[in-house]
PDB file of N, CA and C in Angstrom:
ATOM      1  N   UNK A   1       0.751 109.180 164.304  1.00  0.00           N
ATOM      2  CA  UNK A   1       1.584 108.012 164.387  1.00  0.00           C
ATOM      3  C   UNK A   1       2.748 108.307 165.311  1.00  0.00           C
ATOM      4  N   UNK A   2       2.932 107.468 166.062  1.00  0.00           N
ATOM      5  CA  UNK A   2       4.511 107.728 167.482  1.00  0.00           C
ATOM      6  C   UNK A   2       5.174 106.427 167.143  1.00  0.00           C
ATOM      7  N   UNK A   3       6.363 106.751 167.187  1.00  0.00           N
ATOM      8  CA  UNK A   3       7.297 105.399 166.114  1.00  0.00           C
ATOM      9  C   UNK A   3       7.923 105.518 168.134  1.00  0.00           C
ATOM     10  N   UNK A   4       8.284 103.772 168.251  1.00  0.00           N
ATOM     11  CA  UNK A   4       8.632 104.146 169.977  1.00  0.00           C
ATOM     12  C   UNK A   4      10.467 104.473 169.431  1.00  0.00           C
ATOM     13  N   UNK A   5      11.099 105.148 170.635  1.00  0.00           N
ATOM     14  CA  UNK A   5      12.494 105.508 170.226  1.00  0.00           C
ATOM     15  C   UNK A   5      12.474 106.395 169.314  1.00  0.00           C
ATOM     16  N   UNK A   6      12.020 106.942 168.991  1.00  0.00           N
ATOM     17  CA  UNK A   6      12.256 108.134 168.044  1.00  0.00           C
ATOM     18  C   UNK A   6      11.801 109.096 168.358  1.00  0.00           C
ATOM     19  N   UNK A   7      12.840 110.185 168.594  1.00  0.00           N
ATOM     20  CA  UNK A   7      12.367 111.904 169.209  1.00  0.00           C
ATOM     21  C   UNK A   7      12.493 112.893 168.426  1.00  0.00           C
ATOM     22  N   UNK A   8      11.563 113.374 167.122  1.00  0.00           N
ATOM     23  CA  UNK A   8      11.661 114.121 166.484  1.00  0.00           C
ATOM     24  C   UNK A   8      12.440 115.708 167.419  1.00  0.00           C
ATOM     25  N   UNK A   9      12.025 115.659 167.893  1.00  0.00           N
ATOM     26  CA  UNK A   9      13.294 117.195 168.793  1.00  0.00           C
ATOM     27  C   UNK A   9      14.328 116.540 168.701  1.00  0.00           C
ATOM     28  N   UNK A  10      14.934 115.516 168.597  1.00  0.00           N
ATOM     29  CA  UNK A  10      16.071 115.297 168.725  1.00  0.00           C
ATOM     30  C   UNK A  10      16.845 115.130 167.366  1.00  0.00           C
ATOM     31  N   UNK A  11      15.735 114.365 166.713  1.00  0.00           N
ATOM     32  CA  UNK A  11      16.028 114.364 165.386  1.00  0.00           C
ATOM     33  C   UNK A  11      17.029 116.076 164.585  1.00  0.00           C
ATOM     34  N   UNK A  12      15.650 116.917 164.440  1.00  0.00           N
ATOM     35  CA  UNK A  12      15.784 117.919 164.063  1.00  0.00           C
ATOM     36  C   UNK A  12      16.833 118.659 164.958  1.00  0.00           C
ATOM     37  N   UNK A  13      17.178 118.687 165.858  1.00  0.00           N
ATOM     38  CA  UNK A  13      18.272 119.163 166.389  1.00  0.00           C
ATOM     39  C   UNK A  13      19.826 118.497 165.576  1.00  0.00           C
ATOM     40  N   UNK A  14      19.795 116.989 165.451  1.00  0.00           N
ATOM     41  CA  UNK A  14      20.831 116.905 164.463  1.00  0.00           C
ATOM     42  C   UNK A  14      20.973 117.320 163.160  1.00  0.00           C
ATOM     43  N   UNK A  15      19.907 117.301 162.822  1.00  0.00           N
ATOM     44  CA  UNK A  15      19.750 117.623 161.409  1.00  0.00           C
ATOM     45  C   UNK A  15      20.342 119.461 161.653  1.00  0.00           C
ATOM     46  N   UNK A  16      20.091 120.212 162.246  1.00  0.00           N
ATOM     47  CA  UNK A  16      20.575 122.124 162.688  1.00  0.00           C
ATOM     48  C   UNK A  16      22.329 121.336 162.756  1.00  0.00           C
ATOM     49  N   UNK A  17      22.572 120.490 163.593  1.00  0.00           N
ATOM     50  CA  UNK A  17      23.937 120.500 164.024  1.00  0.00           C
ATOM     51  C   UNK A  17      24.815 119.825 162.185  1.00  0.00           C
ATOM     52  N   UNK A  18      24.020 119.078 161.670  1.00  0.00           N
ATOM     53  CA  UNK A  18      24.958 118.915 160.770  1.00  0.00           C
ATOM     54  C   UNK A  18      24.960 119.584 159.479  1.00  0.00           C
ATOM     55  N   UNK A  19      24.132 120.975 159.810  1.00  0.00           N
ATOM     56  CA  UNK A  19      23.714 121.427 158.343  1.00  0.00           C
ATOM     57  C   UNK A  19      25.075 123.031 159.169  1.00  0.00           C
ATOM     58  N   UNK A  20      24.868 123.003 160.474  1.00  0.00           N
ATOM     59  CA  UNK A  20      26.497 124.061 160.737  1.00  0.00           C
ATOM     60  C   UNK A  20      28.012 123.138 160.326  1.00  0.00           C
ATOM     61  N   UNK A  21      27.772 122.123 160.889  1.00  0.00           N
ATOM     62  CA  UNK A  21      28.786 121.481 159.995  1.00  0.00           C
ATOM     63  C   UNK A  21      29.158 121.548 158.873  1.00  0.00           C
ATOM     64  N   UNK A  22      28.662 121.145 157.743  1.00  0.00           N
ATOM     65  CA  UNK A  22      28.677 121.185 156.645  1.00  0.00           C
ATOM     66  C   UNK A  22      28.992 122.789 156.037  1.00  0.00           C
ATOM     67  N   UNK A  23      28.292 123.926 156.714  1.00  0.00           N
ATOM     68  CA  UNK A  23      28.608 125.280 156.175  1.00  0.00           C
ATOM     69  C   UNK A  23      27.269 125.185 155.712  1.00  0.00           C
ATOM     70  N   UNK A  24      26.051 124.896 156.002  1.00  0.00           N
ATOM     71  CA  UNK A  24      24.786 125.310 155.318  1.00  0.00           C
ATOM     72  C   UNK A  24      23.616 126.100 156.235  1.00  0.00           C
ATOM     73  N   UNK A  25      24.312 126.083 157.445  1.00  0.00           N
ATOM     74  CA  UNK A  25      23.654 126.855 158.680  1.00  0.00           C
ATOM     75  C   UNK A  25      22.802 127.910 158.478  1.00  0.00           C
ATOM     76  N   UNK A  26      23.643 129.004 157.554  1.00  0.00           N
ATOM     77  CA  UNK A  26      22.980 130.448 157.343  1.00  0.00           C
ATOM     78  C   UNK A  26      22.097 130.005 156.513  1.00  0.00           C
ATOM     79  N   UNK A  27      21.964 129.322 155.467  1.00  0.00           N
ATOM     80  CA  UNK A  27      20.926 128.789 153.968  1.00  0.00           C
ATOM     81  C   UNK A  27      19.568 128.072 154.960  1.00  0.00           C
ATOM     82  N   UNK A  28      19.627 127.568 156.077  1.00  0.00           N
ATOM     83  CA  UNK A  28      18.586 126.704 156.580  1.00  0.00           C
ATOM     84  C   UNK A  28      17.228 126.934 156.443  1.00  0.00           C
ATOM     85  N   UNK A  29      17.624 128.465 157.024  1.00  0.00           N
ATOM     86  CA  UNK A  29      15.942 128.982 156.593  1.00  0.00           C
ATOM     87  C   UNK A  29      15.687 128.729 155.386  1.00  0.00           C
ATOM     88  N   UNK A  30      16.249 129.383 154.464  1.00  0.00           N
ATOM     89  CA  UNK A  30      15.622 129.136 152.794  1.00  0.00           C
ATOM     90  C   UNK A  30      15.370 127.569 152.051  1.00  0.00           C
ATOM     91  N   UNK A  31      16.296 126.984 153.244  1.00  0.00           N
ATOM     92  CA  UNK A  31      15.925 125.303 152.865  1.00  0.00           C
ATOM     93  C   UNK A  31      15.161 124.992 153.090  1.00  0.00           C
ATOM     94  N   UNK A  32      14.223 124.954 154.239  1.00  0.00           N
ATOM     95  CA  UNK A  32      13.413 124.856 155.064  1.00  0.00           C
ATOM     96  C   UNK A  32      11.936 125.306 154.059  1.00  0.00           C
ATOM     97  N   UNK A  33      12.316 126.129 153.659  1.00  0.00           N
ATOM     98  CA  UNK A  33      11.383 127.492 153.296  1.00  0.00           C
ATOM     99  C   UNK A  33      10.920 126.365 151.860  1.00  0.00           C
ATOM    100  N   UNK A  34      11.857 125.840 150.653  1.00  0.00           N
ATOM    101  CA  UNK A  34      11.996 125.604 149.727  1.00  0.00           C
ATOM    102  C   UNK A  34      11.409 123.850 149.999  1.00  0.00           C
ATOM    103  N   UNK A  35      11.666 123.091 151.386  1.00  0.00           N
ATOM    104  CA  UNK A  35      11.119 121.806 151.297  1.00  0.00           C
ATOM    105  C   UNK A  35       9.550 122.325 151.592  1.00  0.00           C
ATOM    106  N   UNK A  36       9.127 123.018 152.481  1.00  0.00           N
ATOM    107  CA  UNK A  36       7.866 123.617 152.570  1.00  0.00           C
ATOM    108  C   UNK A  36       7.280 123.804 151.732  1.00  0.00           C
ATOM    109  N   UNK A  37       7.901 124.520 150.724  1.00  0.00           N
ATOM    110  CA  UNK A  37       6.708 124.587 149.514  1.00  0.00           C
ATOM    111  C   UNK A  37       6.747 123.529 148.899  1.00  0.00           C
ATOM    112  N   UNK A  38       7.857 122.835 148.316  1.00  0.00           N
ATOM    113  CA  UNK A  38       7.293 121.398 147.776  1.00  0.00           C
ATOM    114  C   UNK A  38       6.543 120.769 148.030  1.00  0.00           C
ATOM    115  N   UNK A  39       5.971 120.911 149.683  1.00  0.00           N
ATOM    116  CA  UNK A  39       4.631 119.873 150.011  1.00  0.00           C
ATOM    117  C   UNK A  39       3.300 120.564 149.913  1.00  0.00           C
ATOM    118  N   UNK A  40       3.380 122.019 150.264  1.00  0.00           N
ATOM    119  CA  UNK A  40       2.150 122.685 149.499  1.00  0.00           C
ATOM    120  C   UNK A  40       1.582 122.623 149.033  1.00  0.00           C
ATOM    121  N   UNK A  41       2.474 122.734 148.023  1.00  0.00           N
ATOM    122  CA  UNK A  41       2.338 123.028 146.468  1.00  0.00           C
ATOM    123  C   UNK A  41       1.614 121.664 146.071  1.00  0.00           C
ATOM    124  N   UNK A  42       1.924 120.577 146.405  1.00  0.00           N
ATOM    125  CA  UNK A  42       0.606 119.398 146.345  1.00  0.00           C
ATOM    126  C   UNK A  42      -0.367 119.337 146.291  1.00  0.00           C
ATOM    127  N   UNK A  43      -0.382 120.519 147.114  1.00  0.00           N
ATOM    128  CA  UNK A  43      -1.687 120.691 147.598  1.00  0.00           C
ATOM    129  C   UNK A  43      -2.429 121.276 146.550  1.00  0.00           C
ATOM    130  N   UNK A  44      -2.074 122.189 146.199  1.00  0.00           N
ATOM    131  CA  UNK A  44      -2.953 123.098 145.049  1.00  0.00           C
ATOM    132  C   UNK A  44      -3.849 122.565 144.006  1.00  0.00           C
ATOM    133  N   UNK A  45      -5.112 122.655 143.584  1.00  0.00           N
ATOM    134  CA  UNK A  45      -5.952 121.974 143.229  1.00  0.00           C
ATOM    135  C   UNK A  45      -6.764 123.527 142.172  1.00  0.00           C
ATOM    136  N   UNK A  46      -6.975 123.109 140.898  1.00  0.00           N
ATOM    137  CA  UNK A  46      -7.293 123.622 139.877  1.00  0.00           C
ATOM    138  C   UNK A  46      -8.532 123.729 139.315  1.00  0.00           C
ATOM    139  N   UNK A  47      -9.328 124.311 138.980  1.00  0.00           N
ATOM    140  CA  UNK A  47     -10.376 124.056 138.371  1.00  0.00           C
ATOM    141  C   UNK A  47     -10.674 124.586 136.836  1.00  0.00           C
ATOM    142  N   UNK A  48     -11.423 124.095 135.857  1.00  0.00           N
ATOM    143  CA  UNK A  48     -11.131 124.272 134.681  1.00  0.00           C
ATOM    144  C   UNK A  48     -11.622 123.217 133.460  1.00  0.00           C
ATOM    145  N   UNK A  49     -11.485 123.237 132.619  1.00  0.00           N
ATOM    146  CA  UNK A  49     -10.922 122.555 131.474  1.00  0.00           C
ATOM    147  C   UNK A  49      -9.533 122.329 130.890  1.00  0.00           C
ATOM    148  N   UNK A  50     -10.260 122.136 129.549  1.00  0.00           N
ATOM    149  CA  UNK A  50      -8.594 121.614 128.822  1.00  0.00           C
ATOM    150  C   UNK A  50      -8.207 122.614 128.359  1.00  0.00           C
ATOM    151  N   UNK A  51      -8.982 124.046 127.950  1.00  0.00           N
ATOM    152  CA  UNK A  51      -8.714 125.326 127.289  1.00  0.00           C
ATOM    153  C   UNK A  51      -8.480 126.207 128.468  1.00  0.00           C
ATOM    154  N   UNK A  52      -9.304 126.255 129.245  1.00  0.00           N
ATOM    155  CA  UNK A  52      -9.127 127.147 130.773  1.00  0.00           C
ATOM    156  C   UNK A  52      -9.007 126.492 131.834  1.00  0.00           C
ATOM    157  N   UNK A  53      -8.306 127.162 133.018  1.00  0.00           N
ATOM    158  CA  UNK A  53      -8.095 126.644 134.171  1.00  0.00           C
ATOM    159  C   UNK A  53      -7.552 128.041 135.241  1.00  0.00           C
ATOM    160  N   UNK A  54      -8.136 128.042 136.221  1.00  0.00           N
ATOM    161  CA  UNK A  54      -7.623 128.550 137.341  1.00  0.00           C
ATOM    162  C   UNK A  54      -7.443 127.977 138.416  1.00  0.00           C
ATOM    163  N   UNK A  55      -7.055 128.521 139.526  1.00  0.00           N
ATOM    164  CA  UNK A  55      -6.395 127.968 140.873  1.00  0.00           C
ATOM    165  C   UNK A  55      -7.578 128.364 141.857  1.00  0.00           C
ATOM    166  N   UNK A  56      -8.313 127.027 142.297  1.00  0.00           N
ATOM    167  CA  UNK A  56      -9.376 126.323 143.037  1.00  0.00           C
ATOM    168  C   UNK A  56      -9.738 127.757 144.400  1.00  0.00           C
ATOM    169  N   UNK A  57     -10.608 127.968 144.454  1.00  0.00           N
ATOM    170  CA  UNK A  57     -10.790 129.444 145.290  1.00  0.00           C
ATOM    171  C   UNK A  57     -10.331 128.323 146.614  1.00  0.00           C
ATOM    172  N   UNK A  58     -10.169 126.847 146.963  1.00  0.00           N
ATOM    173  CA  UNK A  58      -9.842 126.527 148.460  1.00  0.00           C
ATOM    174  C   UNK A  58      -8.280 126.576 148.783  1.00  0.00           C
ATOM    175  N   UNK A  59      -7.759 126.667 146.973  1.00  0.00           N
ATOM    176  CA  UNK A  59      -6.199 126.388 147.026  1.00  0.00           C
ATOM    177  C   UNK A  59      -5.682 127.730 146.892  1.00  0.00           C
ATOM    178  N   UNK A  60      -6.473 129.121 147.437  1.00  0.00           N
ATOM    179  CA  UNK A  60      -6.035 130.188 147.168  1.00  0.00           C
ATOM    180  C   UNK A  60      -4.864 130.580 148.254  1.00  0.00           C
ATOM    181  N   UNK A  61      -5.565 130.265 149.073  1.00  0.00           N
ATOM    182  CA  UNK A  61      -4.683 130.747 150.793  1.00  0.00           C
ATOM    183  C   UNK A  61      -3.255 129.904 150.132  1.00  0.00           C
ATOM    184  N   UNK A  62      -3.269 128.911 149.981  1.00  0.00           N
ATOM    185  CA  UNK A  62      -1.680 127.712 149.489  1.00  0.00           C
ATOM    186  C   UNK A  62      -0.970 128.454 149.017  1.00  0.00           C
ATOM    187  N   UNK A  63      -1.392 128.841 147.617  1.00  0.00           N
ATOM    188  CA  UNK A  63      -0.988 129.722 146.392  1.00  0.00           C
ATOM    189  C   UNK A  63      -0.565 131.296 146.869  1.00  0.00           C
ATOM    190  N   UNK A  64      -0.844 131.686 148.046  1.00  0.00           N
ATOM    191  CA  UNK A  64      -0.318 132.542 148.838  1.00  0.00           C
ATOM    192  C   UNK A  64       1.290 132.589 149.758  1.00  0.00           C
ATOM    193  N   UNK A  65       0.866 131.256 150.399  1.00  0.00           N
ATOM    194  CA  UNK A  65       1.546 130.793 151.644  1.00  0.00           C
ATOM    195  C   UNK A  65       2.925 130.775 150.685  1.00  0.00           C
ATOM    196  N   UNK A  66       2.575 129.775 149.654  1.00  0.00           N
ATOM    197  CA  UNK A  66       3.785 129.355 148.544  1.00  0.00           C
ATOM    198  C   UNK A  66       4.562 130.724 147.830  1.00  0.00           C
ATOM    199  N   UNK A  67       3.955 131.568 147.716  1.00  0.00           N
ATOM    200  CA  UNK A  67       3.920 132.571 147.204  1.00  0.00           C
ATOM    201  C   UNK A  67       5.392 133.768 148.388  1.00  0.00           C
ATOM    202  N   UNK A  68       4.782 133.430 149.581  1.00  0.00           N
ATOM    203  CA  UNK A  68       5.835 134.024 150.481  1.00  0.00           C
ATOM    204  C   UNK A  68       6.846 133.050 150.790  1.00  0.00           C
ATOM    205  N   UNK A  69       6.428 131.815 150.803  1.00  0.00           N
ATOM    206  CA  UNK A  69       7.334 130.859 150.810  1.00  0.00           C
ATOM    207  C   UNK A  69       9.020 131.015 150.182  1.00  0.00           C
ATOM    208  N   UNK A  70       8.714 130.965 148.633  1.00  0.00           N
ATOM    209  CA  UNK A  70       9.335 131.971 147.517  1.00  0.00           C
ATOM    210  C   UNK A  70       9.823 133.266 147.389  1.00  0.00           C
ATOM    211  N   UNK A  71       9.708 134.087 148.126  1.00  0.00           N
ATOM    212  CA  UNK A  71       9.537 135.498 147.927  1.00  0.00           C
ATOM    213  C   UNK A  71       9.550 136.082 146.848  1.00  0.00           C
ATOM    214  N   UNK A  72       7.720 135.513 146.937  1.00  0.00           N
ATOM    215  CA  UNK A  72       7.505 136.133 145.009  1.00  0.00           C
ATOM    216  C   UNK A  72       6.103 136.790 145.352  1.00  0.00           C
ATOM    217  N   UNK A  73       5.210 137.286 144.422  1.00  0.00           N
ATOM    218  CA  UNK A  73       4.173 137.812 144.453  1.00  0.00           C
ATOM    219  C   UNK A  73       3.318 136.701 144.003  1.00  0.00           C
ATOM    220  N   UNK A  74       2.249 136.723 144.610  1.00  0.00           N
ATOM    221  CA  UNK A  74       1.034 135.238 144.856  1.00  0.00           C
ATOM    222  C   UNK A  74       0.885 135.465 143.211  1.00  0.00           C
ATOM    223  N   UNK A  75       0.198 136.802 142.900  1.00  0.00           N
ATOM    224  CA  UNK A  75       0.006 136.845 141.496  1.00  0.00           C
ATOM    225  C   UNK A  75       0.946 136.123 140.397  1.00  0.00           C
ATOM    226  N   UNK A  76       2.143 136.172 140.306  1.00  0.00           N
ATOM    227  CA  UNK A  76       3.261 135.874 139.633  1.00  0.00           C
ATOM    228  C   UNK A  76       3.135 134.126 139.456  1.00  0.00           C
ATOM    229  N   UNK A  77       2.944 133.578 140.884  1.00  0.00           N
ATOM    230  CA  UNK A  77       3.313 132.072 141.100  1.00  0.00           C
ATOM    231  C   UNK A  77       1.939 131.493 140.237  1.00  0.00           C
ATOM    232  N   UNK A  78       0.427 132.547 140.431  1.00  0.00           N
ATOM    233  CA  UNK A  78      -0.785 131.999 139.876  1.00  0.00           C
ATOM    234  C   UNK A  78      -0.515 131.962 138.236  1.00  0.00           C
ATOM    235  N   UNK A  79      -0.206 132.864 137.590  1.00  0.00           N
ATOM    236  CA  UNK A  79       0.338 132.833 136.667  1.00  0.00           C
ATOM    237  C   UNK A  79       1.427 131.798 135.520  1.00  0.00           C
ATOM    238  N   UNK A  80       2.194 131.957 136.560  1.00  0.00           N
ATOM    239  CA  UNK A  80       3.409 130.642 136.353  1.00  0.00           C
ATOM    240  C   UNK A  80       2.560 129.243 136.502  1.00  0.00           C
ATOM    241  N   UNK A  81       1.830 129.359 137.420  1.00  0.00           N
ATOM    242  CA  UNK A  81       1.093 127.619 137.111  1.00  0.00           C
ATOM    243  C   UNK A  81      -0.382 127.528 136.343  1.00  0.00           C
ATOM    244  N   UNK A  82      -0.904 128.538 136.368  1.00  0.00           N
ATOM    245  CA  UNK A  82      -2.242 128.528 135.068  1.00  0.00           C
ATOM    246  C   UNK A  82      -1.550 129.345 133.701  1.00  0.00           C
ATOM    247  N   UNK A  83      -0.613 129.782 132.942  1.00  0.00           N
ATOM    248  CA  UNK A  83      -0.906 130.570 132.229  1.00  0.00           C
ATOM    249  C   UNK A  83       1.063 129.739 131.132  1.00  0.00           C
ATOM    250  N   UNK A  84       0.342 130.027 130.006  1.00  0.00           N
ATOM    251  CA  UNK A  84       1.585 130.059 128.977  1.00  0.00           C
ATOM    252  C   UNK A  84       1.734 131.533 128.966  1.00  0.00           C
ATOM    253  N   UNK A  85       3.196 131.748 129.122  1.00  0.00           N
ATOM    254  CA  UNK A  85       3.852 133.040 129.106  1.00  0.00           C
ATOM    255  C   UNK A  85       4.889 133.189 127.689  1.00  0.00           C
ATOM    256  N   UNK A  86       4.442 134.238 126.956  1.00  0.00           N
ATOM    257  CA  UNK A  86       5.759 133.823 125.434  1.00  0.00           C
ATOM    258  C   UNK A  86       6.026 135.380 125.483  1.00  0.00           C
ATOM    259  N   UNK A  87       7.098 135.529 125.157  1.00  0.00           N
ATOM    260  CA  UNK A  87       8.086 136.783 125.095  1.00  0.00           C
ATOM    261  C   UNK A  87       8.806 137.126 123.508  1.00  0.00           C
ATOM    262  N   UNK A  88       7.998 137.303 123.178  1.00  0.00           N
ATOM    263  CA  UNK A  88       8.570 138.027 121.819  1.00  0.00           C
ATOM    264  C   UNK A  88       9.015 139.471 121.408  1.00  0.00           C
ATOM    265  N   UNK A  89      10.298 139.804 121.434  1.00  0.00           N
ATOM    266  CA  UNK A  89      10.456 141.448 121.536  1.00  0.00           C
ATOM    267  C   UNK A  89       9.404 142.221 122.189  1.00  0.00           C
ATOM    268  N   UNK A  90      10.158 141.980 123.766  1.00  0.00           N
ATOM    269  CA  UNK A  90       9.788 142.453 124.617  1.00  0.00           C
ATOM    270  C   UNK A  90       8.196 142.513 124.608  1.00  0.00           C
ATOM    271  N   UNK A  91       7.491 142.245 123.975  1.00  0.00           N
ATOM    272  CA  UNK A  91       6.211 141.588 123.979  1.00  0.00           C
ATOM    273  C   UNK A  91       5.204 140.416 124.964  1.00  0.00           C
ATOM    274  N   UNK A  92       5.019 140.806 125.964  1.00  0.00           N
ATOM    275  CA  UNK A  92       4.518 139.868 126.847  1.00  0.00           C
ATOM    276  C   UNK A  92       2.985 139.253 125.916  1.00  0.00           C
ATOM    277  N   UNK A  93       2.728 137.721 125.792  1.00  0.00           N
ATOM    278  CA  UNK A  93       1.262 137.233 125.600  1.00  0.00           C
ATOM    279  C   UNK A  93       1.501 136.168 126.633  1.00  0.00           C
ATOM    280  N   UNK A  94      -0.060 136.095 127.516  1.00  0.00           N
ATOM    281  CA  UNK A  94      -0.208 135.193 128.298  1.00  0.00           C
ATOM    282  C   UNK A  94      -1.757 134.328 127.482  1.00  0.00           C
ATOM    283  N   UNK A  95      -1.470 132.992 127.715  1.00  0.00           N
ATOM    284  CA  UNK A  95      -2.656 132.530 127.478  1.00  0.00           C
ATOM    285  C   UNK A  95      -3.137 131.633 128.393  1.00  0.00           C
ATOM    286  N   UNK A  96      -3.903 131.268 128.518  1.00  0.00           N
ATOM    287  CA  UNK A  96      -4.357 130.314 129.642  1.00  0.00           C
ATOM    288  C   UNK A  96      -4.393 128.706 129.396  1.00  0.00           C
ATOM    289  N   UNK A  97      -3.429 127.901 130.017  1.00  0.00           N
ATOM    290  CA  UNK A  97      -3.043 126.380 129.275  1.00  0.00           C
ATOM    291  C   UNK A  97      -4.136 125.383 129.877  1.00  0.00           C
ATOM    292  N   UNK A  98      -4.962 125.487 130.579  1.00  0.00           N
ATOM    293  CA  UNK A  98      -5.889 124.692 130.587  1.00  0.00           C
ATOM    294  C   UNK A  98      -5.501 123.666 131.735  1.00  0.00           C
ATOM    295  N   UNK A  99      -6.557 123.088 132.522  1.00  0.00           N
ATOM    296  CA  UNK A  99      -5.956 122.162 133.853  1.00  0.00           C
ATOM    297  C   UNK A  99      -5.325 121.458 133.696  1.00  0.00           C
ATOM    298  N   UNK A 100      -5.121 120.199 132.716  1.00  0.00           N
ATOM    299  CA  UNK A 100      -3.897 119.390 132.794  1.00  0.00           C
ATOM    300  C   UNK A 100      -2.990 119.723 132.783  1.00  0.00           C
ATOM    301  N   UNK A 101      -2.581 120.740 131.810  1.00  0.00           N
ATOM    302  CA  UNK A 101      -1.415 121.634 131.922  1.00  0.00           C
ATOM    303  C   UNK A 101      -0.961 122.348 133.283  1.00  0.00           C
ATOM    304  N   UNK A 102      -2.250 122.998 133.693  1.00  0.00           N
ATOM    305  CA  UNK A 102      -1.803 123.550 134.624  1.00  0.00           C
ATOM    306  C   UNK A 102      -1.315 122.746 136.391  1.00  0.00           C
ATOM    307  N   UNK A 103      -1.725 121.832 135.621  1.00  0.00           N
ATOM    308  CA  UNK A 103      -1.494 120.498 137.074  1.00  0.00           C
ATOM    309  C   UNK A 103       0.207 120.093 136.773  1.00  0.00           C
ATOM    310  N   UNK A 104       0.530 119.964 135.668  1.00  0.00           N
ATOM    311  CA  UNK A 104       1.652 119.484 134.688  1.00  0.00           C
ATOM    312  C   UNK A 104       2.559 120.548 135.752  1.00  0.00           C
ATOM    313  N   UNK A 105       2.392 121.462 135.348  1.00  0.00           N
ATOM    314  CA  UNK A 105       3.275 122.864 135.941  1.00  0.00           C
ATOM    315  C   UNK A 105       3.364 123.205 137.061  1.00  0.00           C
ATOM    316  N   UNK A 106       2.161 123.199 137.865  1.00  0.00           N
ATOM    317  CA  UNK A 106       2.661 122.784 139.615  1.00  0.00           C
ATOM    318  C   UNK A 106       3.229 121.458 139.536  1.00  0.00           C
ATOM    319  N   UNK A 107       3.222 120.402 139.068  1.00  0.00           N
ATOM    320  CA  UNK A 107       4.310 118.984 139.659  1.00  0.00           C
ATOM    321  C   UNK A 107       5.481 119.403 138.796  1.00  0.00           C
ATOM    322  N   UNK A 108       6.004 120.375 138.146  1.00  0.00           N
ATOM    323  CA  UNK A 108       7.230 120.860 137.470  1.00  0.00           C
ATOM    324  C   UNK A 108       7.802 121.653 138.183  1.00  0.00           C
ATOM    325  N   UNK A 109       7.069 122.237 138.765  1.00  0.00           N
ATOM    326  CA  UNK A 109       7.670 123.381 139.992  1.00  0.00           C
ATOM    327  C   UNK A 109       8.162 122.270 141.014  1.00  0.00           C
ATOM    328  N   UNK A 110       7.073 121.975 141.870  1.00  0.00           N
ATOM    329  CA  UNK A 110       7.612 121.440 142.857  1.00  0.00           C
ATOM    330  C   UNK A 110       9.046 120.560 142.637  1.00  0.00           C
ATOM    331  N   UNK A 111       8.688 119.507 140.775  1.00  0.00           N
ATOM    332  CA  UNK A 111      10.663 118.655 141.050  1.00  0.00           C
ATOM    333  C   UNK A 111      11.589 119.695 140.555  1.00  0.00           C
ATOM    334  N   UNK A 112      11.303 120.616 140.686  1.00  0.00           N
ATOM    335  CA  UNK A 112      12.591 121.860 139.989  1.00  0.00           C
ATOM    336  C   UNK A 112      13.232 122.074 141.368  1.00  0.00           C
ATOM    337  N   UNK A 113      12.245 122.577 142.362  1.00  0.00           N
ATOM    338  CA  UNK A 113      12.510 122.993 143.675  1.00  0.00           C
ATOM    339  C   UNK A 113      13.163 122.258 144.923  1.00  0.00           C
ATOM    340  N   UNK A 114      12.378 120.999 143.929  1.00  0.00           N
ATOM    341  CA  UNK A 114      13.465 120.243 145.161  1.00  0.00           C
ATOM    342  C   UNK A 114      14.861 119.724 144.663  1.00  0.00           C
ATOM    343  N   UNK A 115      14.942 119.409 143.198  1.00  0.00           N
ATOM    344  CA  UNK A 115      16.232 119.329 142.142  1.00  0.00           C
ATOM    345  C   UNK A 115      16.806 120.347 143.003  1.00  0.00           C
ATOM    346  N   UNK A 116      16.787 121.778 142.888  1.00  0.00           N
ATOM    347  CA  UNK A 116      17.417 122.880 142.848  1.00  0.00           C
ATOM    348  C   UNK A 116      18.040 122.470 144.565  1.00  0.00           C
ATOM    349  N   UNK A 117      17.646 121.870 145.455  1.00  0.00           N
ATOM    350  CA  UNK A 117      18.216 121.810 147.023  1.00  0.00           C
ATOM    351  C   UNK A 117      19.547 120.831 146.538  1.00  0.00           C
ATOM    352  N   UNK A 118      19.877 120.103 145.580  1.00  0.00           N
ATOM    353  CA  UNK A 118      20.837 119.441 145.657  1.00  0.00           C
ATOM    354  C   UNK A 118      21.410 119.771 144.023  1.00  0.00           C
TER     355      UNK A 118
END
């Protein structure tokens, strides 16, 4: 789609000039980094039931990308979106919450992440 009058280079060049303005210049990358994965992370697609669920072998590379996106370990983020994590004196149990859930928890991530930009 080409909208006429509108120059995304130009765009995004204001958008750099008013984020030094503001004092958010040095943060850009990690902003950048943090709207990126919110759209990803859409992406990610599950397979499973209501008792089990894992992360779709096509949505693996995503679950990666997102993964550095974050600067977290891919493992960690797969986890965080297929798995209930409970901590009882110092006691780690993971169980596996099943695809709706685990769909529930990637669209929880993503409005946390973008909450968290403002």
């Amino acid at each position: 789609y080409i909208s006429e009058g509108w120059d995304d280079c130009n765009m995004l060049e204001n958008v750099f000039e008013g984020l030094k303005d503001i004092g958010l210049w040095q943060h850009s990358k990690d902003i950048f980094a943090i709207v990126a994965c919110v759209l990803h992370l859409g992406n990610i697609k599950f397979e499973g039931d209501k008792d089990k669920s894992k992360v779709a072998e096509s949505s693996l590379p995503i679950v990666e990308h997102c993964a550095h996106l974050l600067k977290t370990d891919k493992d960690v983020l797969t986890d965080a979106l297929t798995m209930n994590i409970l901590t009882i004196r110092r006691e780690i149990t993971k169980t596996n919450q099943g695809k709706a859930k685990s769909e529930l928890s990637r669209d929880a991530l993503a409005k946390e992440l973008y909450h968290s930009l403002f």
